[in-house]
Protein backbone atom coordinates (compact mmCIF):
# COMPACT_ATOMS: atom_id res chain seq x y z
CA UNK A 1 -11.63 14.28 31.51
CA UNK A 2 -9.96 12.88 28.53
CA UNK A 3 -11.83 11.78 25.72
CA UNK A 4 -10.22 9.19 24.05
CA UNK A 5 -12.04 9.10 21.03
CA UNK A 6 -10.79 12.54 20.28
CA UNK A 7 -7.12 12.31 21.55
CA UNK A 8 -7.36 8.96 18.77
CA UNK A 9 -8.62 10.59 15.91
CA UNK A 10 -6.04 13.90 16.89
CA UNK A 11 -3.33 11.06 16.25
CA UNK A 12 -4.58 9.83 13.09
CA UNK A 13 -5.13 12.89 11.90
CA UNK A 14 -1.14 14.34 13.08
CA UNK A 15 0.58 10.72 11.70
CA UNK A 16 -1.78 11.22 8.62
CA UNK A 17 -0.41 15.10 7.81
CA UNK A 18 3.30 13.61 8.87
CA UNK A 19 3.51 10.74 6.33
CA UNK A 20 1.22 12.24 3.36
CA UNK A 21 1.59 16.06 4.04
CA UNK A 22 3.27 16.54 0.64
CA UNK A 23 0.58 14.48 -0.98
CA UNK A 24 -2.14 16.66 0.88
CA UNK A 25 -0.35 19.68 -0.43
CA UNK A 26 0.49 18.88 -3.68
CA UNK A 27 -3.48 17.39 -4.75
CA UNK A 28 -5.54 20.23 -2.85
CA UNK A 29 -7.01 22.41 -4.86
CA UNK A 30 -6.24 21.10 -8.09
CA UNK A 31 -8.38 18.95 -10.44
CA UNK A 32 -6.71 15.82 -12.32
CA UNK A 33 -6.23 17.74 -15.45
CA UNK A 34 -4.15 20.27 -13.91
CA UNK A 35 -2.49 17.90 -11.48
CA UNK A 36 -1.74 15.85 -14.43
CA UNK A 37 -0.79 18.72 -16.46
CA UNK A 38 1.79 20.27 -14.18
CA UNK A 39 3.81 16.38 -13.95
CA UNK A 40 3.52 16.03 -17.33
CA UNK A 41 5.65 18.61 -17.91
CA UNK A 42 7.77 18.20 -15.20
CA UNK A 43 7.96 14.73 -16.58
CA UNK A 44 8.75 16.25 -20.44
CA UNK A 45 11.87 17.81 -19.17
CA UNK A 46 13.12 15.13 -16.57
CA UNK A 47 12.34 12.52 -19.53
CA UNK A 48 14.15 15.17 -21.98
CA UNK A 49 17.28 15.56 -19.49
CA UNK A 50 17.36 12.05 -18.96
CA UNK A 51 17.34 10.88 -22.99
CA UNK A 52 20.25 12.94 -23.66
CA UNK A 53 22.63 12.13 -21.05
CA UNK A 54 21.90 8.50 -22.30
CA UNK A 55 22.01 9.21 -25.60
CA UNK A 56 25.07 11.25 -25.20
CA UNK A 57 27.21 7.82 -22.96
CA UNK A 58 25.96 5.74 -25.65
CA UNK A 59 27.33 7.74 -28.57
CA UNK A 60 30.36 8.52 -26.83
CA UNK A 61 30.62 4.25 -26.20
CA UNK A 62 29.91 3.50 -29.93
CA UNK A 63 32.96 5.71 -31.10
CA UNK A 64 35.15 4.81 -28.37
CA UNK A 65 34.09 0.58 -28.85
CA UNK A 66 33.69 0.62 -32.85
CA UNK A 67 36.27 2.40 -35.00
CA UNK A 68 33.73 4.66 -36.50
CA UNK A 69 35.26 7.17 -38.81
CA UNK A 70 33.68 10.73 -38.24
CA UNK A 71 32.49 12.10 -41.44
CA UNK A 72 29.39 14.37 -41.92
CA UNK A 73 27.28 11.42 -42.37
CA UNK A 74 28.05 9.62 -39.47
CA UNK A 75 27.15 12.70 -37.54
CA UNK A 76 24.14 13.14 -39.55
CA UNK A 77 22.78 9.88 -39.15
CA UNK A 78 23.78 9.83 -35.52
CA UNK A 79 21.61 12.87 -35.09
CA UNK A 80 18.84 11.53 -37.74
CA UNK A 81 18.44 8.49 -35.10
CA UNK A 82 19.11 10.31 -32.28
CA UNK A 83 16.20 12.49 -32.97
CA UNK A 84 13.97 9.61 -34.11
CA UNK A 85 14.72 7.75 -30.97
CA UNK A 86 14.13 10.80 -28.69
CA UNK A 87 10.80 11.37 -30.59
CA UNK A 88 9.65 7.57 -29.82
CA UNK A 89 11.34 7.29 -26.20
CA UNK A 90 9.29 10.45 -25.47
CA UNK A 91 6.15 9.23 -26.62
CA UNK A 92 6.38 6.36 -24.79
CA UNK A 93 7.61 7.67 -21.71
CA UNK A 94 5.41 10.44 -21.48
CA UNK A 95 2.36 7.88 -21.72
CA UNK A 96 4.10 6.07 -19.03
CA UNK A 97 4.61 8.72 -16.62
CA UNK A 98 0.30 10.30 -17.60
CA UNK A 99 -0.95 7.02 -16.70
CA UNK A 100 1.36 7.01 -13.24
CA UNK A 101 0.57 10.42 -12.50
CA UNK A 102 -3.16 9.40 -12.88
CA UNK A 103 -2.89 7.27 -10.44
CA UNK A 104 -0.98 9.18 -8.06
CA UNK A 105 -3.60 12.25 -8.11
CA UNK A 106 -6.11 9.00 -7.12
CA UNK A 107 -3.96 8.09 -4.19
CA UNK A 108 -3.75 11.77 -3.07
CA UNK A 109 -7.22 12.80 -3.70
CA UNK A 110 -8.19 9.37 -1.43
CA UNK A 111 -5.16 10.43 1.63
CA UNK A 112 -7.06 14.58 0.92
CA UNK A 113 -11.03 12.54 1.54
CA UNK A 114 -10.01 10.44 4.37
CA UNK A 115 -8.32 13.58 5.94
CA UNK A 116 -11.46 15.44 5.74
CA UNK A 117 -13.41 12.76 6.97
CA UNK A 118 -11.30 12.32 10.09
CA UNK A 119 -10.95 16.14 10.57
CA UNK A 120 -15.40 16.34 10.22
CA UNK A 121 -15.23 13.40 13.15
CA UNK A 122 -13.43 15.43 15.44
CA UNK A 123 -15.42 18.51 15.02
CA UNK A 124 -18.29 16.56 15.53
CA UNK A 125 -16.73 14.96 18.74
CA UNK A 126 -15.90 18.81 19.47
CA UNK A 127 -19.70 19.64 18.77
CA UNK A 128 -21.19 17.10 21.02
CA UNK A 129 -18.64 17.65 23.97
CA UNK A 130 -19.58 21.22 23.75
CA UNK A 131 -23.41 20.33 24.06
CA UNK A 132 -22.65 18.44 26.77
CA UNK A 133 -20.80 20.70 28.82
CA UNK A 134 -23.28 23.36 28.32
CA UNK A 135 -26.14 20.77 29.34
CA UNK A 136 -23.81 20.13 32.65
CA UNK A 137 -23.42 23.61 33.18
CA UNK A 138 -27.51 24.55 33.20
């Protein structure tokens, strides 16, 4: 006979691993620091990529919009501000992106307990249909 308790929690449990499996993979194992760690670096050189192809249209708008002679001064301040406004655009972004990844290793670590939870349930479903068929069976 079917036990539907089981054959409920074995859904949860598959639905669970098919909407969250990357989450359940990505958070097990590792501790917030080096969860944390590893996107904040991934996040350093998305945020780096990302600041420089802006930077870049913009630069390439403000000599195209605004006849800007090119001289070694305009290139040097271009790259004086350019530099300045990577080094704040970073700082924020990066503080940004630690406080969302923070948050994300708290939604994963919660998807990783309730997992476990539901996977201890079965076995203990397992556990008690097992000492009941070997009650039946003496």
């Amino acid at each position: 006979m079917i036990n539907e308790d089981r054959v409920r929690k074995m859904t949860r449990i598959a639905i669970r691993e098919e909407r969250a499996g990357y989450r359940i993979q990505t958070a097990d194992g590792l501790d917030q620091k080096h969860f944390v760690s590893y996107y904040g670096v991934r996040s350093f050189f998305f945020g780096t990529i990302l600041y420089f192809i802006v930077f870049a249209i913009l630069a390439a708008a403000a000599f195209s919009v605004f006849v800007i002679p090119v001289t070694r001064l305009t290139v040097a301040v271009l790259v004086f501000g350019g530099i300045l406004g990577y080094l704040f655009f970073l700082l924020g972004y990066l503080r940004y992106e630690r406080h969302r990844n923070i948050a994300r290793y708290e939604e994963y670590r919660r998807t990783i307990r309730e997992q476990q939870e539901d996977m201890e349930e079965l076995a203990a479903l397992y556990e008690a249909e097992d000492k009941e068929s070997h009650k039946e069976s003496q």
